[in-house]
C-alpha atoms as a PDB file:
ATOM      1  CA  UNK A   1      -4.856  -0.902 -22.934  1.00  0.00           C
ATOM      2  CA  UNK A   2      -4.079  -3.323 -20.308  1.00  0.00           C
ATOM      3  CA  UNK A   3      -6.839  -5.437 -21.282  1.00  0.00           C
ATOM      4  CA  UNK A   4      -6.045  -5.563 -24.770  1.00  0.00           C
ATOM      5  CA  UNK A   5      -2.425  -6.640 -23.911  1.00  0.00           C
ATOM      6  CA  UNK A   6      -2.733  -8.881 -20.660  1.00  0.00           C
ATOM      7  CA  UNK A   7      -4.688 -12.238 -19.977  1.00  0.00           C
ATOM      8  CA  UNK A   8      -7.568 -12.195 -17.565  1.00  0.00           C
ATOM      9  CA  UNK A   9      -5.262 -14.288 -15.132  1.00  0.00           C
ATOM     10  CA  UNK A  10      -2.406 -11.788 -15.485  1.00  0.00           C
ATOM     11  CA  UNK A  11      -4.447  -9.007 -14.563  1.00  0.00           C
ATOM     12  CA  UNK A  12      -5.895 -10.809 -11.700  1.00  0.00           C
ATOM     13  CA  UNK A  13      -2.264 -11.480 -10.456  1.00  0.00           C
ATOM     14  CA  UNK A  14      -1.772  -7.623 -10.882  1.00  0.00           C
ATOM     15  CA  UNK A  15      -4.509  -6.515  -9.105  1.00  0.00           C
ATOM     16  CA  UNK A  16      -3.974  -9.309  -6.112  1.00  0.00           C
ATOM     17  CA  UNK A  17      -0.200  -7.425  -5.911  1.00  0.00           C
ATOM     18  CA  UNK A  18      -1.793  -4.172  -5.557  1.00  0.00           C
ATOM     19  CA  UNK A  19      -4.514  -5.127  -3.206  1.00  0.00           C
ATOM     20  CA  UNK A  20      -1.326  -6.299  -0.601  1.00  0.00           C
ATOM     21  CA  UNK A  21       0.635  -3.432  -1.479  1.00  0.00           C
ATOM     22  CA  UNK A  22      -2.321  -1.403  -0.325  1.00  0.00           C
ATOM     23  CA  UNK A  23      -2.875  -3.386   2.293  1.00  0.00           C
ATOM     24  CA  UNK A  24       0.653  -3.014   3.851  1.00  0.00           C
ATOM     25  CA  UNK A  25       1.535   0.684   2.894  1.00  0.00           C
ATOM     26  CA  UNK A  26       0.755   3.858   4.705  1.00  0.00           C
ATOM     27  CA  UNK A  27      -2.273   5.464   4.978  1.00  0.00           C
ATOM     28  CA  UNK A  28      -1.369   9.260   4.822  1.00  0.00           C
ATOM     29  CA  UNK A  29       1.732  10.946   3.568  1.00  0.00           C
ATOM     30  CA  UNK A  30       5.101  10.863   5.436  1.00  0.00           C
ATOM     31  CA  UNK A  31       7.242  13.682   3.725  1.00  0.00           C
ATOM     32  CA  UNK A  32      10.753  12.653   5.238  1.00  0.00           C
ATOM     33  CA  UNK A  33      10.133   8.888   5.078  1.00  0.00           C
ATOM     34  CA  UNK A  34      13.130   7.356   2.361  1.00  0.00           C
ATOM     35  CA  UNK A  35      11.914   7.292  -1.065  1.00  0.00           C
ATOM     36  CA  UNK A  36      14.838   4.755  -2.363  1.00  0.00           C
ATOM     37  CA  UNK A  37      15.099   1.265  -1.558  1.00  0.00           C
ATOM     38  CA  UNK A  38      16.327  -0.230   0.309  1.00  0.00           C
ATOM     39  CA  UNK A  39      15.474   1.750   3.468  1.00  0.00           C
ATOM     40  CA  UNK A  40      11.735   2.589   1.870  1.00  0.00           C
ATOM     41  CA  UNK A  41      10.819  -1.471   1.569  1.00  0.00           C
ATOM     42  CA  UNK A  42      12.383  -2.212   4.993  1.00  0.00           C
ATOM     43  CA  UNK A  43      10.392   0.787   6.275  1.00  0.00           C
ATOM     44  CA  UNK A  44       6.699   1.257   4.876  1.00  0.00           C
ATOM     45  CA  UNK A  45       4.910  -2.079   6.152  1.00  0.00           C
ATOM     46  CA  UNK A  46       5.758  -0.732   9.751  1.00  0.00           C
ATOM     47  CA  UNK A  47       4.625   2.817   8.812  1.00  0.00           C
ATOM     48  CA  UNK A  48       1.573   1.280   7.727  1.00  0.00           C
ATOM     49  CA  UNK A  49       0.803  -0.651  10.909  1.00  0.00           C
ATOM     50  CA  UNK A  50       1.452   2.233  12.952  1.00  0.00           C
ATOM     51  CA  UNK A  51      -0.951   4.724  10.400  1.00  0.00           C
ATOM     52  CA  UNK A  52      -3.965   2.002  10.498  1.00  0.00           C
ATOM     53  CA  UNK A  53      -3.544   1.713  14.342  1.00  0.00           C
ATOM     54  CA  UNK A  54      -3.666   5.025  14.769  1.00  0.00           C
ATOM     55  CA  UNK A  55      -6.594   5.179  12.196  1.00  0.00           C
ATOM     56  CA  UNK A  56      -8.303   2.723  14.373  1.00  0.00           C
ATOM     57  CA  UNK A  57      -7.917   4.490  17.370  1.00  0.00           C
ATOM     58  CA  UNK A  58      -8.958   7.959  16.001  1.00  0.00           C
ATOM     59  CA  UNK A  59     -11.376   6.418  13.579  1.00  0.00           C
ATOM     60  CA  UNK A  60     -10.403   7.948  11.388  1.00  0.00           C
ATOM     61  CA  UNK A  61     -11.483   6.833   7.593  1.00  0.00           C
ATOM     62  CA  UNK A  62     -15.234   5.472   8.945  1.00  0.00           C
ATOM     63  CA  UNK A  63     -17.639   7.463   6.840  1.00  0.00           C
END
């Protein structure tokens, strides 16, 4: 449906957003982190650098 609706340079823009999103967000659930902006924008890029340094160190995710 996307396809049929959005040019190929649309969708490219869309998936480059999710790619950083991804890129910034956690990596595992945090239950009592804020769900509502703003607190949840301000918040989840330094969740995320904390999850994927303690990923790192854990190694956790290497298959």
């Amino acid at each position: 449906m996307m396809r049929r609706t959005c040019s190929a340079a649309k969708l490219d823009e869309l998936g480059d957003k999710v790619r950083r999103a991804k890129a910034m967000g956690p990596t595992r659930p945090h239950p009592s982190a804020p769900s509502t902006p703003p607190a949840n924008k301000l918040l989840a890029p330094g969740v995320g650098l904390v999850d994927r340094a303690r990923d790192f160190v854990t190694g956790r995710g290497k298959s």
